[in-house]
C-alpha atoms as a PDB file:
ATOM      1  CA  UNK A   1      24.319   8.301   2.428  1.00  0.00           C
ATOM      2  CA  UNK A   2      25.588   5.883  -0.012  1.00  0.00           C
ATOM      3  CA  UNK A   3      25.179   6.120  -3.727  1.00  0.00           C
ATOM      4  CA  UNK A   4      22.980   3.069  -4.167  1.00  0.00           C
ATOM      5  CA  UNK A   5      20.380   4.315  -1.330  1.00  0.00           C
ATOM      6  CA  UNK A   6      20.754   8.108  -3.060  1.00  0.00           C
ATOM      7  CA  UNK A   7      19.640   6.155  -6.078  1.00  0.00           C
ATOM      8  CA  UNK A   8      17.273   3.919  -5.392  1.00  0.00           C
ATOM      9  CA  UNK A   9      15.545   7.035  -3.293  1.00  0.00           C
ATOM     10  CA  UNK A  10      15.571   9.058  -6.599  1.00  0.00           C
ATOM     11  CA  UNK A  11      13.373   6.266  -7.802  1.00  0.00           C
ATOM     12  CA  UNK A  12      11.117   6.282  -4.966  1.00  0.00           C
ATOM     13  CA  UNK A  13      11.087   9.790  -5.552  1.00  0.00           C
ATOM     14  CA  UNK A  14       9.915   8.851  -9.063  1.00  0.00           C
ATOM     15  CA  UNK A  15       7.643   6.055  -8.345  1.00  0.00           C
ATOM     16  CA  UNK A  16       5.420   8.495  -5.842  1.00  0.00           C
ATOM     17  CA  UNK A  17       5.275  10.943  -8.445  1.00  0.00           C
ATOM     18  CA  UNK A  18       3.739   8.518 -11.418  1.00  0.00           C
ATOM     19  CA  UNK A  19       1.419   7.435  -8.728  1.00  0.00           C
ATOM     20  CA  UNK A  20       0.335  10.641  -7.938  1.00  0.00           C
ATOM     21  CA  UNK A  21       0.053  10.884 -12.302  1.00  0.00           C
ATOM     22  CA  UNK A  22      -2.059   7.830 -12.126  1.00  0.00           C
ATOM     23  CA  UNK A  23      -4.538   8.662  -9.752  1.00  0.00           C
ATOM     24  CA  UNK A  24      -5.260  12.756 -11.565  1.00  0.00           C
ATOM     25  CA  UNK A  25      -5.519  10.278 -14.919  1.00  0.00           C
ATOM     26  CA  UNK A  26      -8.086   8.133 -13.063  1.00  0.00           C
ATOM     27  CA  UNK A  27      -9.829  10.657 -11.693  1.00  0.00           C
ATOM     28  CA  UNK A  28     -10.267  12.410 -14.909  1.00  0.00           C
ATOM     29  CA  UNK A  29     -11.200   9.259 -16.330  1.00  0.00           C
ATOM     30  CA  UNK A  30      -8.656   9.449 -18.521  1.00  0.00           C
ATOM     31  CA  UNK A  31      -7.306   5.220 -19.349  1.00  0.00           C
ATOM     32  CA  UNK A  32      -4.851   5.867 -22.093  1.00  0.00           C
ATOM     33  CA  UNK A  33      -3.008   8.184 -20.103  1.00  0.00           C
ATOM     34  CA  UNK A  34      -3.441   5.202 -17.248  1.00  0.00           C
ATOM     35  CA  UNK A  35      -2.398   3.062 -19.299  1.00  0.00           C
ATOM     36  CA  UNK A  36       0.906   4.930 -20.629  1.00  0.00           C
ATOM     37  CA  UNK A  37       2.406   5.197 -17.133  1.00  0.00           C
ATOM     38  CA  UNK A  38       2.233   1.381 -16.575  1.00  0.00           C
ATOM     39  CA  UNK A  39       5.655   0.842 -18.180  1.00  0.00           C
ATOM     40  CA  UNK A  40       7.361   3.262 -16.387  1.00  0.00           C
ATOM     41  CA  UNK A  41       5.992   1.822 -13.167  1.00  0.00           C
ATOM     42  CA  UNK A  42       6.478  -1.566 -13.673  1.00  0.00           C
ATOM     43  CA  UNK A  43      10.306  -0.435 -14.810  1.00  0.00           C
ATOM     44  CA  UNK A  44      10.790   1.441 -11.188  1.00  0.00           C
ATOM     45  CA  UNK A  45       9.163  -1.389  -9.297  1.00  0.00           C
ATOM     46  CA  UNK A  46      11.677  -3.340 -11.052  1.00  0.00           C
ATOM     47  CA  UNK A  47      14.403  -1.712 -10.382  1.00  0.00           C
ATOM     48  CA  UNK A  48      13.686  -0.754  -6.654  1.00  0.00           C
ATOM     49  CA  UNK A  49      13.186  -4.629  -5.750  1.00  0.00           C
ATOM     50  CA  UNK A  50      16.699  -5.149  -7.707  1.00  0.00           C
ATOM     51  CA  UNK A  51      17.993  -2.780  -5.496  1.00  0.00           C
ATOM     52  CA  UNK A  52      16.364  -4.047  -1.806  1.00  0.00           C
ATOM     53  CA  UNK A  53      17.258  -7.634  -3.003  1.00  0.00           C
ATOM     54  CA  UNK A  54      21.377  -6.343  -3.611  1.00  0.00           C
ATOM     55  CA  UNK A  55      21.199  -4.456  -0.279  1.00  0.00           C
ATOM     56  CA  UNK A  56      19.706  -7.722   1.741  1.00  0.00           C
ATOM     57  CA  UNK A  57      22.881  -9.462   0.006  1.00  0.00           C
ATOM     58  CA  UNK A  58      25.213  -7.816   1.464  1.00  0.00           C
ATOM     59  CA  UNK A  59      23.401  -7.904   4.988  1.00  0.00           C
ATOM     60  CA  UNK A  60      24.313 -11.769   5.283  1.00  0.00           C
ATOM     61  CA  UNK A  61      21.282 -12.473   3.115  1.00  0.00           C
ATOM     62  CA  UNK A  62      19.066 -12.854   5.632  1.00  0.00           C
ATOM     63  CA  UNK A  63      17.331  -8.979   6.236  1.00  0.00           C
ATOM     64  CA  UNK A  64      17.999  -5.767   5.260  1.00  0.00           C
ATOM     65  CA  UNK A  65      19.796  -2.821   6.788  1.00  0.00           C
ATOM     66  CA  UNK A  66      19.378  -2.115  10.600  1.00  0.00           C
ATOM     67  CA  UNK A  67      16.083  -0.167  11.256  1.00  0.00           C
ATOM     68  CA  UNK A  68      18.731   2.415  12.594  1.00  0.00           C
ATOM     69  CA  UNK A  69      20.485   3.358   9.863  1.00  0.00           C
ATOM     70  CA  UNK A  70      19.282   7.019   9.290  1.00  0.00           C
ATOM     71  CA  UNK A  71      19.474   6.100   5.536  1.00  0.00           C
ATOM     72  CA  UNK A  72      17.416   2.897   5.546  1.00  0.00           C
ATOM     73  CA  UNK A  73      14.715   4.635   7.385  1.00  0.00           C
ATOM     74  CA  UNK A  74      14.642   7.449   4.954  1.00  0.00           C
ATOM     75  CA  UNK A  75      14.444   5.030   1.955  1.00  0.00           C
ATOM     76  CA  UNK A  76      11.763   3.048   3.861  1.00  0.00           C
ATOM     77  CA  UNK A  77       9.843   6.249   4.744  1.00  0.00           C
ATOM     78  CA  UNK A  78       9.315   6.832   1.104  1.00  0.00           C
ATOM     79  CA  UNK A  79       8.452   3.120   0.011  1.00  0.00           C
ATOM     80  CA  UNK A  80       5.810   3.458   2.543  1.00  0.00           C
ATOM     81  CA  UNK A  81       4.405   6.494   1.218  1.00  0.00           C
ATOM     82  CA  UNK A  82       4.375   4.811  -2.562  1.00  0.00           C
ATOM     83  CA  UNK A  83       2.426   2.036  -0.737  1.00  0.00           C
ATOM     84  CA  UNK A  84      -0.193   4.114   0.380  1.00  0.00           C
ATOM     85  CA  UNK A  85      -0.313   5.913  -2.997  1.00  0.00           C
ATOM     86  CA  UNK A  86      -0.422   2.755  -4.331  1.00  0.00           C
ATOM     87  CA  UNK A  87      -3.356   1.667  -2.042  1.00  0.00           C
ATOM     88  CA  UNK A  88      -5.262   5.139  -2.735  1.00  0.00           C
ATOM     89  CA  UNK A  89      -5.781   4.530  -6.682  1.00  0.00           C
ATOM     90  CA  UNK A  90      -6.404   0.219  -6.096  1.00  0.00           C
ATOM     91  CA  UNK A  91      -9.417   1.976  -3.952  1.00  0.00           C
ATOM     92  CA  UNK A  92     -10.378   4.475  -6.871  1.00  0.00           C
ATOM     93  CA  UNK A  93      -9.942   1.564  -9.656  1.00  0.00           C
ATOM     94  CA  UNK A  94     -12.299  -0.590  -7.332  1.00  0.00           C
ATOM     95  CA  UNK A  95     -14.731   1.792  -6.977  1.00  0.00           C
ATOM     96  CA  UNK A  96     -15.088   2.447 -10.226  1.00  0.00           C
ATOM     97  CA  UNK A  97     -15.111  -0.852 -11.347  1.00  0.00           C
ATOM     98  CA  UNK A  98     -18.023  -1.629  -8.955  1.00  0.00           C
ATOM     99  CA  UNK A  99     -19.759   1.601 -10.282  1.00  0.00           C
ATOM    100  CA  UNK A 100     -19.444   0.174 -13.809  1.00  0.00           C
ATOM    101  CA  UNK A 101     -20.667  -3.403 -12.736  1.00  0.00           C
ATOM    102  CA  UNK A 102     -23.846  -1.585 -11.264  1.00  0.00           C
ATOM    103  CA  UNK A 103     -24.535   0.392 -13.936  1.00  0.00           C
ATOM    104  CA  UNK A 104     -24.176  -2.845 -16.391  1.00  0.00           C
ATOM    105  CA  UNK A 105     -26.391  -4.797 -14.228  1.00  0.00           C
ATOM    106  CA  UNK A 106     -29.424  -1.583 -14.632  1.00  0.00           C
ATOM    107  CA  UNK A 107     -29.044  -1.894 -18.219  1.00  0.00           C
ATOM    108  CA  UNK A 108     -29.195  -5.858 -18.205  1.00  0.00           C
ATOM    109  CA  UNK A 109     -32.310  -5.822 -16.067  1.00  0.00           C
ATOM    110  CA  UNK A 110     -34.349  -2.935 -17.064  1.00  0.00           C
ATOM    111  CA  UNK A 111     -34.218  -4.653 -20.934  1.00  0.00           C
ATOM    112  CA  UNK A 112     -36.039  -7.380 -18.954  1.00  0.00           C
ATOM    113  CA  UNK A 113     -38.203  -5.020 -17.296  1.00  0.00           C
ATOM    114  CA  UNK A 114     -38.982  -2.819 -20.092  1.00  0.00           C
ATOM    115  CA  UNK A 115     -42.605  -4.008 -20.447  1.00  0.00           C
ATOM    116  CA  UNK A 116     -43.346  -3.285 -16.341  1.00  0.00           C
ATOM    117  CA  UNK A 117     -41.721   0.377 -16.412  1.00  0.00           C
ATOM    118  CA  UNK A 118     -44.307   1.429 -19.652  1.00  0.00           C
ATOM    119  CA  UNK A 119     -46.813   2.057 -17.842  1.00  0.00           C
ATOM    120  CA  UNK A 120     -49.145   5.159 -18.835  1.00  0.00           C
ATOM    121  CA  UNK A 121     -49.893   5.322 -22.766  1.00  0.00           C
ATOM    122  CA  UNK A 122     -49.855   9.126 -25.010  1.00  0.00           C
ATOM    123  CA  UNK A 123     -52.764  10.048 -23.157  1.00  0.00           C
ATOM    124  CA  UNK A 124     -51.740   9.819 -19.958  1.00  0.00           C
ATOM    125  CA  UNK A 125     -53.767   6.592 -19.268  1.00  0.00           C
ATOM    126  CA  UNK A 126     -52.862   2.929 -17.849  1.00  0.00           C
ATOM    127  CA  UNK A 127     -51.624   1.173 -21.156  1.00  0.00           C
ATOM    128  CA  UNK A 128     -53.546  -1.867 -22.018  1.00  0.00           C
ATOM    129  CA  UNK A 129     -50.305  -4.106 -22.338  1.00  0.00           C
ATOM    130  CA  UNK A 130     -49.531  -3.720 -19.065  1.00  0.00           C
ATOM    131  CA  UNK A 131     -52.813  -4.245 -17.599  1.00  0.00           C
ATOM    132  CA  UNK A 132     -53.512  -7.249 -19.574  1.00  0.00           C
ATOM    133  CA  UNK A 133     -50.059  -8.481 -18.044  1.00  0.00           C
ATOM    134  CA  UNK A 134     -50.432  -7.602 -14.359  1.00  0.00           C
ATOM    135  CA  UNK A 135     -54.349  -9.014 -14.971  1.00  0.00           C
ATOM    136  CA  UNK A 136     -52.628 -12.525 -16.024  1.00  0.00           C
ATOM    137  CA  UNK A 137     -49.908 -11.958 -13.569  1.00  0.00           C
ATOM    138  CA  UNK A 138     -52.259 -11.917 -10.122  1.00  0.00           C
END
């Protein structure tokens, strides 16, 4: 194995690892510490398409290694597994974000609904508000 693929799978290495970071942090809701490992992934993504674009170079610029060089296929193996770590916490993030929309749009609406969900006074009876309203309503 060459010292460029021993490298760049050191950072693949590294790259799996801060994903697995990033999806405990968003699963403990926890955005700063999100937020802190962005650097250091954008900085590995970096440097790992530096490396595939130098080793697609030196294949007569046109693809990369052989699929059957054992070493390729190792460094691949991993890149795939950082994809699907990858994938895993874009389907937490989205989740969440729709869970935050919804929850937004119950808050919008029931300030607009406030009036219909009032409807028994202290006493336990039908409040007069509402009854004039659903009286003018019908």
């Amino acid at each position: 194995m060459s010292a460029g693929t021993r490298t760049a799978i050191e950072y693949a290495d590294r790259l799996a690892l801060v994903l697995d970071e990033e999806f405990q942090s968003l699963s403990d809701d926890d955005i700063d510490g999100f937020e802190k490992l962005q650097p250091l992934k954008a900085e590995l993504l970096a440097t790992l398409g530096a490396y595939i674009q130098t080793i697609t170079q030196q294949n007569d610029g046109s693809h990369p290694p052989a699929e059957k060089e054992p070493e390729w296929q190792f460094f691949m193996g991993r890149m795939q597994a950082c994809r699907d770590g990858h994938q895993r916490n874009e389907i937490l993030i989205r989740s969440r974000l729709e869970a935050i929309r919804n929850t937004l749009r119950i808050l919008q609406n029931s300030s607009e609904t406030d009036g219909a969900l009032q409807l028994y006074d202290r006493l336990g009876r039908v409040s007069e508000g509402y009854a004039r309203k659903r009286y003018t309503d019908a």
